[in-house]
Protein backbone atom coordinates (compact mmCIF):
# COMPACT_ATOMS: atom_id res chain seq x y z
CA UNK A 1 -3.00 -5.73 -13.92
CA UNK A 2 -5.60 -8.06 -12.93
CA UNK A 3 -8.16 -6.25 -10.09
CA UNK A 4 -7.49 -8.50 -6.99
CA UNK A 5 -4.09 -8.58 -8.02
CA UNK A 6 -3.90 -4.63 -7.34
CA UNK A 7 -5.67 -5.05 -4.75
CA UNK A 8 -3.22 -7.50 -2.93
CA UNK A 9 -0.52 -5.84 -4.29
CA UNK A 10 -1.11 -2.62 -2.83
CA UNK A 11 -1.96 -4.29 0.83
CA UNK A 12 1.24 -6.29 1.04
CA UNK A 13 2.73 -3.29 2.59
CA UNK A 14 2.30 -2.42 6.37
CA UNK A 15 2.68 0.86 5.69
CA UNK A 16 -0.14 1.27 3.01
CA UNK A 17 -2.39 -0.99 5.13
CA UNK A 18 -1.97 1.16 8.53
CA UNK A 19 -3.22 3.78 6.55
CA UNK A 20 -6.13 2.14 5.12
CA UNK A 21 -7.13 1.14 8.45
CA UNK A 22 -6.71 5.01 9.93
CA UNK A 23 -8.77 6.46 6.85
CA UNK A 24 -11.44 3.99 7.57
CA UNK A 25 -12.12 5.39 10.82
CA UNK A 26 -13.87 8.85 8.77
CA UNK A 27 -12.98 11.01 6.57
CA UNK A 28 -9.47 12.55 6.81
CA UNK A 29 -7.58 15.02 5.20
CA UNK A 30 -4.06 14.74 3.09
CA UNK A 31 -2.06 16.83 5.75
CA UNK A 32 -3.61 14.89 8.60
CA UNK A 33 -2.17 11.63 7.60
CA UNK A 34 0.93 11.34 9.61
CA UNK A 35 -0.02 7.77 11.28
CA UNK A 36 2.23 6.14 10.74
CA UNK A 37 5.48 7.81 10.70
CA UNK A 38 6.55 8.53 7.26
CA UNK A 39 7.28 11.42 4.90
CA UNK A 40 4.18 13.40 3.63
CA UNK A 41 6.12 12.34 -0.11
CA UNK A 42 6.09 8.78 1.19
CA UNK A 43 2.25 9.32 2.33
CA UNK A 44 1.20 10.80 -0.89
CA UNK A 45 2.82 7.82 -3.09
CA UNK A 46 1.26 5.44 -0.54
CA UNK A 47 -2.12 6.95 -1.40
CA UNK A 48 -1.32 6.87 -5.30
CA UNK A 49 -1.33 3.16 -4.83
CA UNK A 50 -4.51 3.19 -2.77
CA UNK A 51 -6.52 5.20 -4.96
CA UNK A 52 -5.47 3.31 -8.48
CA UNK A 53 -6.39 -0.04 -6.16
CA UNK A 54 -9.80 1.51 -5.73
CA UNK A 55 -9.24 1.34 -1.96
CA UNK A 56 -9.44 4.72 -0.99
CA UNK A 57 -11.05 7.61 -3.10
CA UNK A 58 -10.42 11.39 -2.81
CA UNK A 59 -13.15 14.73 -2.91
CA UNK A 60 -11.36 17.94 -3.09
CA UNK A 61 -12.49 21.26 -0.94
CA UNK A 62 -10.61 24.15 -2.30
CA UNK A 63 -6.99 23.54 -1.89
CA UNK A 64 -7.64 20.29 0.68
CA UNK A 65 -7.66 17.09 -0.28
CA UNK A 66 -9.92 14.58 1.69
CA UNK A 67 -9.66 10.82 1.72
CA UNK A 68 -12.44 8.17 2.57
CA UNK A 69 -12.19 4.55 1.87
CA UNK A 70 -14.14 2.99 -0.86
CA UNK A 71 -17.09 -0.49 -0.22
CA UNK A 72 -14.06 -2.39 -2.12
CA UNK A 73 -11.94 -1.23 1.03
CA UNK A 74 -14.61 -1.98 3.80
CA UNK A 75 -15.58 -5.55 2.13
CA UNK A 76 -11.50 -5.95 2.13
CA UNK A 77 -11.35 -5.10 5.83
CA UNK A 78 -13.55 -6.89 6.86
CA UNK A 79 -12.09 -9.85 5.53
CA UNK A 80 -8.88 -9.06 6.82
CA UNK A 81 -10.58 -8.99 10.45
CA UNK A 82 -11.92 -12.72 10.23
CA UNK A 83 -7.89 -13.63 9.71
């Protein structure tokens, strides 16, 4: 699938793109993303779609996982903002 296409794809839901937004804000870990009201299953397959996007990208610290977003995701936010 075509880059921007992924990219779009992965934005088009609210869910995925509250999350974006919160992760944007610094550094956060797996367990602390519970913004926006869903299932920590629902939150993990939200960030699958994220990270293969190349919005969001992941550093591990022992048995944590920590997400940041990606330039791709701050360029996309941006953009988003001028809307």
């Amino acid at each position: 699938m075509e880059t921007k296409t992924k990219t779009l794809k992965a934005l088009s839901d609210p869910t995925r793109l509250s999350l974006l937004q919160y992760i944007s804000k610094g550094e956060v870990s797996a367990c602390k993303l519970k913004c926006c009201k869903v299932s920590q299953p629902a939150v993990s397959q939200h960030l699958s779609t994220l990270l293969c996007a190349g919005l969001v990208k992941v550093r591990n610290a022992g048995s944590k996982r920590f997400y940041s977003v990606t330039q791709k995701a701050k360029r996309v936010l941006d953009d988003i903002k001028k809307w």
